[in-house]
Protein backbone atom coordinates (compact mmCIF):
# COMPACT_ATOMS: atom_id res chain seq x y z
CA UNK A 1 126.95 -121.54 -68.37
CA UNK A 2 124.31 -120.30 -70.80
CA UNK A 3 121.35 -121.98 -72.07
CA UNK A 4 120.03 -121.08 -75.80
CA UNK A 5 116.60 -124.15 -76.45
CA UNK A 6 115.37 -123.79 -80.12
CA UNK A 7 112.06 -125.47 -80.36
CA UNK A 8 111.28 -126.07 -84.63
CA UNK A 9 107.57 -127.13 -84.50
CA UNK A 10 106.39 -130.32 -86.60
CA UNK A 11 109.73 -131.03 -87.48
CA UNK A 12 110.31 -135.06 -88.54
CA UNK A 13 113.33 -136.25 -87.07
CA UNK A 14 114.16 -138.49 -90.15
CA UNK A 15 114.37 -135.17 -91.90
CA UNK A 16 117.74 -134.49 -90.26
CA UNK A 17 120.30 -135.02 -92.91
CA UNK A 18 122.49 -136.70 -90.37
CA UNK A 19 119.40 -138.80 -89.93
CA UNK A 20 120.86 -140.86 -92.93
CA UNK A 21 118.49 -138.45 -94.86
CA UNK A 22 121.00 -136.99 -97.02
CA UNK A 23 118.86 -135.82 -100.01
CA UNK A 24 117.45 -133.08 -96.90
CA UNK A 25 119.88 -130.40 -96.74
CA UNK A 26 120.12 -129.59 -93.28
CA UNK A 27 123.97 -128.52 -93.07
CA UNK A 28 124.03 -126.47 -90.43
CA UNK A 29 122.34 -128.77 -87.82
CA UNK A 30 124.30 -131.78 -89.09
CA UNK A 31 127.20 -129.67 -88.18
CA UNK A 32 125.85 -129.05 -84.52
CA UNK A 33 124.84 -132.50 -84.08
CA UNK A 34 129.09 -133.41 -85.25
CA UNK A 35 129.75 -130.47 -82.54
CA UNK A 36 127.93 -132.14 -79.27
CA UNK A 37 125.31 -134.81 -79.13
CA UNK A 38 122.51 -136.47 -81.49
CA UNK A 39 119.93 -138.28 -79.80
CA UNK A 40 118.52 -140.45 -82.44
CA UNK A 41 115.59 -142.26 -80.07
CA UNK A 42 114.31 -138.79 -78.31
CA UNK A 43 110.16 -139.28 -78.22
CA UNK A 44 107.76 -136.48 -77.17
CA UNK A 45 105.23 -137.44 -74.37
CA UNK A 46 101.64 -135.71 -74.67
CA UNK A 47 100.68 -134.33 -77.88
CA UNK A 48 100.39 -131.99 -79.75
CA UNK A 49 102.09 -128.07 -79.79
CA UNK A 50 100.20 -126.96 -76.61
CA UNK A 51 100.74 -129.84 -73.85
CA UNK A 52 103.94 -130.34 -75.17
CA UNK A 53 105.25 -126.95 -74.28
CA UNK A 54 104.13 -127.62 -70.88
CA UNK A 55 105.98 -130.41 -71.03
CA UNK A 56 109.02 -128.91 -72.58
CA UNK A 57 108.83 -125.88 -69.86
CA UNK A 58 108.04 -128.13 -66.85
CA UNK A 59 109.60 -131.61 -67.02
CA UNK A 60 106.50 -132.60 -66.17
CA UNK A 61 104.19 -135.28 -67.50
CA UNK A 62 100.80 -133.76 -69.46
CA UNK A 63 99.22 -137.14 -70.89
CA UNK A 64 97.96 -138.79 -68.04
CA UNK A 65 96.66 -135.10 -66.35
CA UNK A 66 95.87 -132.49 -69.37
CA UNK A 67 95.84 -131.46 -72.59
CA UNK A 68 96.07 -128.12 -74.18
CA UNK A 69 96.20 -126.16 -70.88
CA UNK A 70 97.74 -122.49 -69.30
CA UNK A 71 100.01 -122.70 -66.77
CA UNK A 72 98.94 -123.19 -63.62
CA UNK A 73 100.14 -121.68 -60.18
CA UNK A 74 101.76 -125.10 -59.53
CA UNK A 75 103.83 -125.36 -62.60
CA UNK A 76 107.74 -123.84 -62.26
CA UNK A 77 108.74 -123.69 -65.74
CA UNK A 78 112.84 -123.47 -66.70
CA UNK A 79 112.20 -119.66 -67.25
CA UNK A 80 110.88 -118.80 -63.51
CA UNK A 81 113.53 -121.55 -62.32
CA UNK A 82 116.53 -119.96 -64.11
CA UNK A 83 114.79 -116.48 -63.17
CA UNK A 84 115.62 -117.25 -59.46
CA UNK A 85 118.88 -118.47 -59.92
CA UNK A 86 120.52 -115.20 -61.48
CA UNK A 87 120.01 -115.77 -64.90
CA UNK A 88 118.58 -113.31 -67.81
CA UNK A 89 115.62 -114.80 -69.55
CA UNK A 90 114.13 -114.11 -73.45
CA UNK A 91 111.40 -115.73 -75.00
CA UNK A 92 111.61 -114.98 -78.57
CA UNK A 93 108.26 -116.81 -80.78
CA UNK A 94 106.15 -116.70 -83.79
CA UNK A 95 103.74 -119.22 -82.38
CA UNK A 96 101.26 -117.72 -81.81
CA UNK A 97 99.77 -120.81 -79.12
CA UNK A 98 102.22 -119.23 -76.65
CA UNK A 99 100.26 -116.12 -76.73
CA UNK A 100 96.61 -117.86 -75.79
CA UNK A 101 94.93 -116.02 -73.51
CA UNK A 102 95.43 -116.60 -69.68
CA UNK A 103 98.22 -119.33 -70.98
CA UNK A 104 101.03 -117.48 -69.58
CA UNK A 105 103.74 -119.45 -71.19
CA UNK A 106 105.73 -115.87 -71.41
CA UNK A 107 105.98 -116.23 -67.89
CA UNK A 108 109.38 -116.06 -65.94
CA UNK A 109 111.32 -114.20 -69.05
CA UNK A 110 112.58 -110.71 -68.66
CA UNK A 111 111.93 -110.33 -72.19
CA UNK A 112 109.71 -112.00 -74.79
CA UNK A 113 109.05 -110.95 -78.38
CA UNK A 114 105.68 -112.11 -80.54
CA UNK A 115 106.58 -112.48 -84.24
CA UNK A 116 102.62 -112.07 -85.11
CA UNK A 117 101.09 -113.62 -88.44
CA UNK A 118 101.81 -117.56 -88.30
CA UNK A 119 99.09 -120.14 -89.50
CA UNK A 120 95.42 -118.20 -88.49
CA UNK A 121 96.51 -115.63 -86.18
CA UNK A 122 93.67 -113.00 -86.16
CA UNK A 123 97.02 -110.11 -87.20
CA UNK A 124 95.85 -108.61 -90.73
CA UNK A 125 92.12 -107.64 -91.15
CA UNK A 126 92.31 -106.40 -94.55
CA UNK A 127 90.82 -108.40 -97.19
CA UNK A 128 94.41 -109.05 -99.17
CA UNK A 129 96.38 -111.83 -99.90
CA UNK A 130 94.43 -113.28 -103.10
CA UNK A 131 91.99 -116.15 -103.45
CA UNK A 132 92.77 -119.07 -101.45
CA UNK A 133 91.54 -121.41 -104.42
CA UNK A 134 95.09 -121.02 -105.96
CA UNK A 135 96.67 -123.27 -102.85
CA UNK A 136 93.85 -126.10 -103.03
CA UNK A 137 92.59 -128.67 -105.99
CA UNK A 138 89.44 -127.48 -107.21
CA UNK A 139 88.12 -131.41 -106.26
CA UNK A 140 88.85 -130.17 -102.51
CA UNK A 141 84.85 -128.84 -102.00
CA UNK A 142 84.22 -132.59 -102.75
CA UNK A 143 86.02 -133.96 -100.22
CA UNK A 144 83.98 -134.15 -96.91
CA UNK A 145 84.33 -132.01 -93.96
CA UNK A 146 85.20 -134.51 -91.58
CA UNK A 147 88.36 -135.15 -93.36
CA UNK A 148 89.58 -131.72 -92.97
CA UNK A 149 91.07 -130.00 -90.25
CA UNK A 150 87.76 -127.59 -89.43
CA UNK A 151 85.14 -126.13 -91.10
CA UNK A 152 85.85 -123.04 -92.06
CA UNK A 153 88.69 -123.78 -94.05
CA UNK A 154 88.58 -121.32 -96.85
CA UNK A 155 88.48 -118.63 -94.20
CA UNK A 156 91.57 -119.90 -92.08
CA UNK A 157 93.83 -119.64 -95.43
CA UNK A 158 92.17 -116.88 -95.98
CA UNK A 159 93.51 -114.79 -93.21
CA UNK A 160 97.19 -116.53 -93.03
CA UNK A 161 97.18 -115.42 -97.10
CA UNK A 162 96.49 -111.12 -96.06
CA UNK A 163 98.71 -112.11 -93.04
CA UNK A 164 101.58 -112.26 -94.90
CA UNK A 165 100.58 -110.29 -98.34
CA UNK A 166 103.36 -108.12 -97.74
CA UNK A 167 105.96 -110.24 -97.59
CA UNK A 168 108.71 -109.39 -99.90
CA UNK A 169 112.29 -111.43 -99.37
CA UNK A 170 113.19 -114.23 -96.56
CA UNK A 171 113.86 -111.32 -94.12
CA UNK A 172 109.98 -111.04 -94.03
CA UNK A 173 109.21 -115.37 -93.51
CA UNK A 174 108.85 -115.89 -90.05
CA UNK A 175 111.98 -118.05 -88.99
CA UNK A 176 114.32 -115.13 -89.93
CA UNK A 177 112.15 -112.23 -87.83
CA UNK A 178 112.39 -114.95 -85.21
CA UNK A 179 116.03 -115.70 -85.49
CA UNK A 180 116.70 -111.62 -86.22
CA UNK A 181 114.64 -110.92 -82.70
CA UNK A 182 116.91 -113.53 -81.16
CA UNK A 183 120.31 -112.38 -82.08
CA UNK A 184 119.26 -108.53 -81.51
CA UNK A 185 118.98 -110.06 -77.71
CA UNK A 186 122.57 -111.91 -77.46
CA UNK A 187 123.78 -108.52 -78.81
CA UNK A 188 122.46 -106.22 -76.54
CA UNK A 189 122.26 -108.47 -73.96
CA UNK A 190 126.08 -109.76 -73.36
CA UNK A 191 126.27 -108.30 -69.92
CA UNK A 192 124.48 -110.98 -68.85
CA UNK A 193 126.64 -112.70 -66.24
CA UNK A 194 124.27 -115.83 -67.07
CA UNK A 195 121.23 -116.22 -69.56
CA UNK A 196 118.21 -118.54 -70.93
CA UNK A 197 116.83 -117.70 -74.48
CA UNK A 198 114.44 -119.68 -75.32
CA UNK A 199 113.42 -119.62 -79.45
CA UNK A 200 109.91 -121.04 -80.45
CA UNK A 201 109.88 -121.72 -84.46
CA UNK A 202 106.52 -122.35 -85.61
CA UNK A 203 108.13 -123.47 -88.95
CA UNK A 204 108.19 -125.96 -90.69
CA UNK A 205 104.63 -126.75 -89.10
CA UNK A 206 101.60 -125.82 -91.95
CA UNK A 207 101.69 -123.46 -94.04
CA UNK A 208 104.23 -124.83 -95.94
CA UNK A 209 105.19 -122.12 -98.49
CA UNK A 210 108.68 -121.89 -97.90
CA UNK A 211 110.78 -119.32 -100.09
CA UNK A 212 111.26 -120.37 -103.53
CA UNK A 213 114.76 -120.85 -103.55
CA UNK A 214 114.39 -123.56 -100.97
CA UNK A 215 110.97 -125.17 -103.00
CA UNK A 216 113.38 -125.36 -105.73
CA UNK A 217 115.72 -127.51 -103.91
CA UNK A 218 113.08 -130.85 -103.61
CA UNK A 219 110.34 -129.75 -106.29
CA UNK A 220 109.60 -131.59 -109.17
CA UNK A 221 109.71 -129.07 -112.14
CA UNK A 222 107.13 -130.56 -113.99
CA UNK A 223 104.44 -130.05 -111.55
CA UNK A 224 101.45 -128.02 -112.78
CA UNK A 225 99.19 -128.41 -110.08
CA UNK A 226 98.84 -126.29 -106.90
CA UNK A 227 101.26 -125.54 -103.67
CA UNK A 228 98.54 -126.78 -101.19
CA UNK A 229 100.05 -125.32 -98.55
CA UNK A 230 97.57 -125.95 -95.98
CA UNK A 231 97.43 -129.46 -96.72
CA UNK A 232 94.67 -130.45 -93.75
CA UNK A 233 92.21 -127.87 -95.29
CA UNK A 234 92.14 -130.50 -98.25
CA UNK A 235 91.90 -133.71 -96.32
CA UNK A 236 94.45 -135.51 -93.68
CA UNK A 237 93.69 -138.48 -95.72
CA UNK A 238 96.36 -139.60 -98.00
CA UNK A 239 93.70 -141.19 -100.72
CA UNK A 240 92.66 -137.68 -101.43
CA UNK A 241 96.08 -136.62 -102.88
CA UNK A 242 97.14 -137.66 -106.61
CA UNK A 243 100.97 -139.19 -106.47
CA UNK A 244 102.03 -135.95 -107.66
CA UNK A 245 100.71 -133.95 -105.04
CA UNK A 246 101.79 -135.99 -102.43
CA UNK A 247 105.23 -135.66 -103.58
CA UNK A 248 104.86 -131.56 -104.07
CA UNK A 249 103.46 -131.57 -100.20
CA UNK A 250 107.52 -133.58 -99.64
CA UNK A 251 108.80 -130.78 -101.54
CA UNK A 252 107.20 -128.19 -99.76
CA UNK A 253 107.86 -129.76 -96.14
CA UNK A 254 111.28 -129.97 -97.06
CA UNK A 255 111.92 -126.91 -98.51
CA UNK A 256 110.15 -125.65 -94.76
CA UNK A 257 112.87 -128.20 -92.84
CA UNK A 258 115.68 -126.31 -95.03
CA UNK A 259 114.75 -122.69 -94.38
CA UNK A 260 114.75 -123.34 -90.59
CA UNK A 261 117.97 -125.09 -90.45
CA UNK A 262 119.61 -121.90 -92.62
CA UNK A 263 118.23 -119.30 -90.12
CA UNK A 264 119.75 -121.98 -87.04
CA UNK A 265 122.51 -121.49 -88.41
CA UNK A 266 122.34 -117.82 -88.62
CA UNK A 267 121.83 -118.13 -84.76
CA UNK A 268 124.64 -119.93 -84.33
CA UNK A 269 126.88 -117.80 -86.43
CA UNK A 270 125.89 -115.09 -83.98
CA UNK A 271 126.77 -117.12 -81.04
CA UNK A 272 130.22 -117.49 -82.42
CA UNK A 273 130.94 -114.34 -83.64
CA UNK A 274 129.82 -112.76 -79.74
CA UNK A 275 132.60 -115.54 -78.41
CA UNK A 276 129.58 -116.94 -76.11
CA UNK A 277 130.50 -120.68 -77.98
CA UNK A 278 132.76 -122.25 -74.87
CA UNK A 279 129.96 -120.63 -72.41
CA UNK A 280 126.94 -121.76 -74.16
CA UNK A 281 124.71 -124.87 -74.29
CA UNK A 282 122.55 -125.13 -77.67
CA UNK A 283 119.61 -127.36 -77.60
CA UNK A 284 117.82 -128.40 -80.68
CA UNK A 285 114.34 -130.22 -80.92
CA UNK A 286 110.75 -130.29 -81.88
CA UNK A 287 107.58 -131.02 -80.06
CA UNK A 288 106.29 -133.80 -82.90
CA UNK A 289 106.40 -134.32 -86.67
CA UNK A 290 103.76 -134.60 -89.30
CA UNK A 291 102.93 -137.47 -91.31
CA UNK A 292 103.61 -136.86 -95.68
CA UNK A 293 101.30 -140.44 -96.42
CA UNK A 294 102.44 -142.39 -93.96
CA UNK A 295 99.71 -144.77 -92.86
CA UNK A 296 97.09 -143.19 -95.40
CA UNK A 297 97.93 -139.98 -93.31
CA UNK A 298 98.43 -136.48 -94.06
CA UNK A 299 99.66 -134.06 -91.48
CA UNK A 300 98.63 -135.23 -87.56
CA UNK A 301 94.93 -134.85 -86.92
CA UNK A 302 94.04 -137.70 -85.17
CA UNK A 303 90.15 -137.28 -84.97
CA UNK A 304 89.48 -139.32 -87.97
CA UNK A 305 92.43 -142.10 -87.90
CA UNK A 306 95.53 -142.61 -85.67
CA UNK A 307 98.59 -141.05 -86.83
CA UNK A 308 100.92 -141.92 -84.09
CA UNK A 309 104.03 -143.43 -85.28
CA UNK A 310 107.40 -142.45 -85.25
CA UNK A 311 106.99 -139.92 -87.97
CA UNK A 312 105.20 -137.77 -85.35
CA UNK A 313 106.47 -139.15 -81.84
CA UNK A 314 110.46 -139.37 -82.63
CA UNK A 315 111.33 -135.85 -82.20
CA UNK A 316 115.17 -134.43 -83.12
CA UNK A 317 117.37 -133.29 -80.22
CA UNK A 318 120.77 -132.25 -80.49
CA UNK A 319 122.64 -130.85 -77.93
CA UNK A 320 125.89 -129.23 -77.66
CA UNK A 321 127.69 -128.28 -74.21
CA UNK A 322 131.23 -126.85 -74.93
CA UNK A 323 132.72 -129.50 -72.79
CA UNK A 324 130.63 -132.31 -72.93
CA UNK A 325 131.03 -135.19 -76.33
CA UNK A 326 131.92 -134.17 -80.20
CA UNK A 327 129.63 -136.01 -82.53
CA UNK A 328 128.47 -138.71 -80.21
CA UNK A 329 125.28 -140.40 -81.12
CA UNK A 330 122.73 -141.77 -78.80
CA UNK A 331 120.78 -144.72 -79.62
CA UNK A 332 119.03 -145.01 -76.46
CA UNK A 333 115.60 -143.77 -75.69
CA UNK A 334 115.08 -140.57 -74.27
CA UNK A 335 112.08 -138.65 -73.24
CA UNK A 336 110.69 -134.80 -73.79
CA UNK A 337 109.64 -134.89 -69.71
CA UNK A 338 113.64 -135.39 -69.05
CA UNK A 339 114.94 -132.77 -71.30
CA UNK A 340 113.84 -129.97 -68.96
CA UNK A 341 115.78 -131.42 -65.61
CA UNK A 342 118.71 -132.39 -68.08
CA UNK A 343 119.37 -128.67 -69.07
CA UNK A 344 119.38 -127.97 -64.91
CA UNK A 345 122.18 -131.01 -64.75
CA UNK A 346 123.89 -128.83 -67.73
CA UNK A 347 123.90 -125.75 -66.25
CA UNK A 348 124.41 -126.65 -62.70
CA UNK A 349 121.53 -125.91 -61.15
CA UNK A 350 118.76 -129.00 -59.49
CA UNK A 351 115.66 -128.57 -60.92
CA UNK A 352 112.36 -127.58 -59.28
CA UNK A 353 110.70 -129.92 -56.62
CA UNK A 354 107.66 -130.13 -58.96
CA UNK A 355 109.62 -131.83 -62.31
CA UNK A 356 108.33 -135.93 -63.11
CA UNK A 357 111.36 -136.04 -65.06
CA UNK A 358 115.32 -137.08 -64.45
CA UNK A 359 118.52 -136.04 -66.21
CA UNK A 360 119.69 -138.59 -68.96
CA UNK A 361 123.06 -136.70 -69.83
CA UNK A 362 124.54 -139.56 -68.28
CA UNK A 363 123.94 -141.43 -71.11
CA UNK A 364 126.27 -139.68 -73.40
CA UNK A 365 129.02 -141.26 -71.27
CA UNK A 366 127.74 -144.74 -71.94
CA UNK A 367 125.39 -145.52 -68.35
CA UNK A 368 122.55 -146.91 -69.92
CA UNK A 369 120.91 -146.37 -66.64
CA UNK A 370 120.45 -142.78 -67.42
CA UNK A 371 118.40 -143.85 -70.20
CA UNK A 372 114.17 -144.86 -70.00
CA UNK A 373 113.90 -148.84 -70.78
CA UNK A 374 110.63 -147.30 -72.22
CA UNK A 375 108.91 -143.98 -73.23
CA UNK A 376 105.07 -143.04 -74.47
CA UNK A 377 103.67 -140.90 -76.80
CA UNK A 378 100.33 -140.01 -77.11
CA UNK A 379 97.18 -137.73 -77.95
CA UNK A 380 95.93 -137.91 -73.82
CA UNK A 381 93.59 -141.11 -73.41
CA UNK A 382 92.38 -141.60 -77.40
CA UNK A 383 95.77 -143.39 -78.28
CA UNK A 384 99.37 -143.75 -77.29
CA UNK A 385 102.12 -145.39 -78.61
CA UNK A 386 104.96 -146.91 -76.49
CA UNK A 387 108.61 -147.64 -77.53
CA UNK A 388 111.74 -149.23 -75.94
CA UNK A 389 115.11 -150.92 -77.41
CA UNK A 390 113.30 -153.23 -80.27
CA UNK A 391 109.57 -152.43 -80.07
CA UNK A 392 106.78 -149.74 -81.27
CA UNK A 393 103.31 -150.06 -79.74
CA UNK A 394 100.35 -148.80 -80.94
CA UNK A 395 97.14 -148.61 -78.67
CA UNK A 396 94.40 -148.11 -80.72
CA UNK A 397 92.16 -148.48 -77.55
CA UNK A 398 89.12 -150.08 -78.75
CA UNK A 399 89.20 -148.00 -82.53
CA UNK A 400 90.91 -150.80 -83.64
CA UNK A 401 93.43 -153.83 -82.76
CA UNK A 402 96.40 -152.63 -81.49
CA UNK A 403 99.23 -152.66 -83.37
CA UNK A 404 103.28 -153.86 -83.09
CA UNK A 405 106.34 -153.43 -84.78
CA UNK A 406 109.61 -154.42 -84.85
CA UNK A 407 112.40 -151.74 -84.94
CA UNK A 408 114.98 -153.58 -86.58
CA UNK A 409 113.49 -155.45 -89.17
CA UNK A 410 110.65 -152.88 -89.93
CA UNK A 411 111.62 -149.24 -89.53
CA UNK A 412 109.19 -148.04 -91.55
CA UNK A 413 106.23 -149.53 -89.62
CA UNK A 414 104.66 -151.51 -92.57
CA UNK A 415 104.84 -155.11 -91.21
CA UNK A 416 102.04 -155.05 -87.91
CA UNK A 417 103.11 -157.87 -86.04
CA UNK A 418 101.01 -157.90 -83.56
CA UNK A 419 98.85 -161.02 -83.83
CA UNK A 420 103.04 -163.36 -83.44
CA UNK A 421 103.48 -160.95 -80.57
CA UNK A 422 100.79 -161.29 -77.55
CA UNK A 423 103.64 -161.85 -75.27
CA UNK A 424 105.41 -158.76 -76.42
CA UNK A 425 101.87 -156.85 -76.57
CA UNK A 426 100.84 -157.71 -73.46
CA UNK A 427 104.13 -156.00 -71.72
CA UNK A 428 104.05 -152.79 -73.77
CA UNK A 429 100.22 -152.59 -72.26
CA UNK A 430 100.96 -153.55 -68.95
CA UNK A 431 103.26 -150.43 -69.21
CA UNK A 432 101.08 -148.61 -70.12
CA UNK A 433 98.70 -149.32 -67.74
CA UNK A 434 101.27 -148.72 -65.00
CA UNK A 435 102.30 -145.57 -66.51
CA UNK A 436 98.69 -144.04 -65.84
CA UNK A 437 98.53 -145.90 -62.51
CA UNK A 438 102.25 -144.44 -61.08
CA UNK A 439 100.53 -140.87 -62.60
CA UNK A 440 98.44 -140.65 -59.27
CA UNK A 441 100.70 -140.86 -56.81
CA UNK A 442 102.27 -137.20 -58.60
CA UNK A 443 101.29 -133.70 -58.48
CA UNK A 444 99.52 -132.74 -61.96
């Protein structure tokens, strides 16, 4: 059995059309989700992009021990694993975070490919692209610093806008040369009596300038104001947006969430077409979302207010094993550490002596047990959020109360009721507490 994991970065889970979010087109991974398994309560662990990956490679925890780290000699990722067991490994990425220096997250695949360019990768030194003023307000050198996402903001769009000056069609965006890099590999490498490729999709994490076609799909056309596509360069403050940019910056994410899920499916054309379907698991997911207003929130920084909710912690998975369940969905919680170890389970192999995490594929056959009666989110010690079957936590940790809310009759996290709840308060935080406590007695 094969093994293809497609990370999409910052991608919302209720932006899934089979998410009940039918007015997002995502066709092509509604129709994977129908084809295996859609885990509708799947939570990352330790935020953001860089400790995630660990996570992601690993199946280890990251919150209680690091945050954005390289590997070290003691991590086994799934590549190096997989490596040892016979199998082919490719690493195909346009983020450029897997390409820090000394972070060595290339490490264990035969191949890997760099897509250069995304977000404020030093790639383009030529002063092209045009004036970054067209993609912000002209209010935005009013609004203070500390609301933005660094200093030297006009710079960092800067060099993303001569990054990709010469951009012509959606061949050129970055999810196609990803997806184009990755089915060049199943072609030439079908030999393979057994293979990993792992795909890293920056998209639809900032910028969000998505082709037009699929702008067109979610814009209002009666917008005259500008694509800020770098929304955090204006403020991650909500009250800084007028109505109608908020509801351009949907558009935009959107239109981002769309082109993705038509280059998926591109993938997974390819997959068919080679006849590697009945051979083949596909794994779909993201290492967090974004917030588009949500708690006066724009994007995810959380130096100036917490944004953890489920808008950034519930991630998407979907995964499809040729002989495991047809559009089953999974209301459990699962968690990122376990998706790692449950790909080993898949393909038959035990995973590395060093994983914190346990297979939940169980689950899919109904054994609740399989399942976590609880998972945690968070951004390392500042603030975590923990979730099980009715509750979401917030631990504000001294910033503020913390804050409670009630699945079924609140989805939307409007309604903090935390004050009704100490009973219900004081569990999530004695879990928590345990959570860091059971963290020493493991191997970082």
């Amino acid at each position: 059995m094969n093994l293809i994991w497609i990370c999409s970065d910052t991608f919302r889970n209720d932006h899934l059309g089979c998410m009940n979010r039918r007015e997002i087109r995502t066709p092509r991974l509604d129709s994977l989700a129908s084809e295996g398994v859609l885990f509708e309560e799947a939570y990352a662990e330790g935020l953001p992009t860089g400790p995630e990956r660990l996570v992601h490679m690993t199946g280890k925890f990251t919150l209680p021990f690091r945050g954005w780290s390289p590997l070290t000699d003691d991590d086994i990722t799934l590549a190096e694993h997989l490596q040892g067991q016979g199998f082919r490994t490719a690493l195909m990425s346009d983020l450029y975070h897997m390409f820090k220096p000394n972070y060595n997250f290339h490490r264990g695949f035969d191949e890997w490919r760099w897509i250069r360019g995304q977000e404020t990768d030093c790639y383009v030194s030529a002063n092209k692209g045009g004036d970054p003023w067209t993609y912000l307000p002209e209010r935005s050198a009013e609004v203070p610093v500390k609301r933005k996402h660094g200093s030297n903001w006009l710079e960092r769009i800067g060099r993303y806008l001569a990054n990709v000056a010469d951009r012509e069609d959606e061949a050129d965006y970055f999810p196609a040369q990803t997806i184009g890099e990755s089915t060049r590999w199943l072609e030439e490498n079908q030999d393979a009596d057994r293979f990993l490729l792992w795909i890293e999709l920056f998209d639809p994490h900032e910028p969000w300038d998505p082709p037009r076609s699929y702008y067109d799909m979610y814009r209002d056309p009666d917008y005259a104001g500008p694509n800020i596509i770098f929304p955090w360069f204006h403020s991650t403050l909500a009250e800084d947006y007028t109505d109608a940019e908020l509801d351009d910056l949907k558009a935009l994410y959107a239109g981002e969430v769309s082109l993705v899920d038509h280059w998926v499916g591109v993938l997974l054309d390819k997959v068919s077409e080679l006849g590697l379907d009945e051979e083949t698991v596909i794994l779909f997911t993201s290492d967090h979302g974004t917030m588009l207003g949500e708690r006066g929130c724009v994007t995810k920084d959380p130096h100036l207010r917490n944004t953890l909710s489920q808008y950034i912690a519930n991630v998407p998975l979907v995964i499809r094993h040729p002989d495991g369940p047809k559009g089953t969905r999974v209301k459990d919680c699962v968690w990122s550490p376990d998706f790692m170890p449950t790909c080993c389970d898949l393909l038959g192999v035990d995973p590395p002596e060093t994983v914190h995490g346990r297979s939940f594929w169980k689950v899919t056959d109904g054994d609740q047990s399989a399942a976590r009666e609880y998972v945690i989110s968070g951004w390392g010690k500042r603030y975590q959020y923990v979730v099980d079957d009715r509750w979401r936590y917030v631990a504000n940790n001294k910033a503020g109360p913390a804050e409670l809310y009630d699945k079924e009759s609140d989805p939307d996290e409007v309604d903090d009721v935390a004050g009704e709840n100490p009973d219900v308060c004081e569990c999530m935080e004695r879990r928590l507490l345990g959570f860091w406590e059971d963290a020493k007695k493991l191997n970082p």
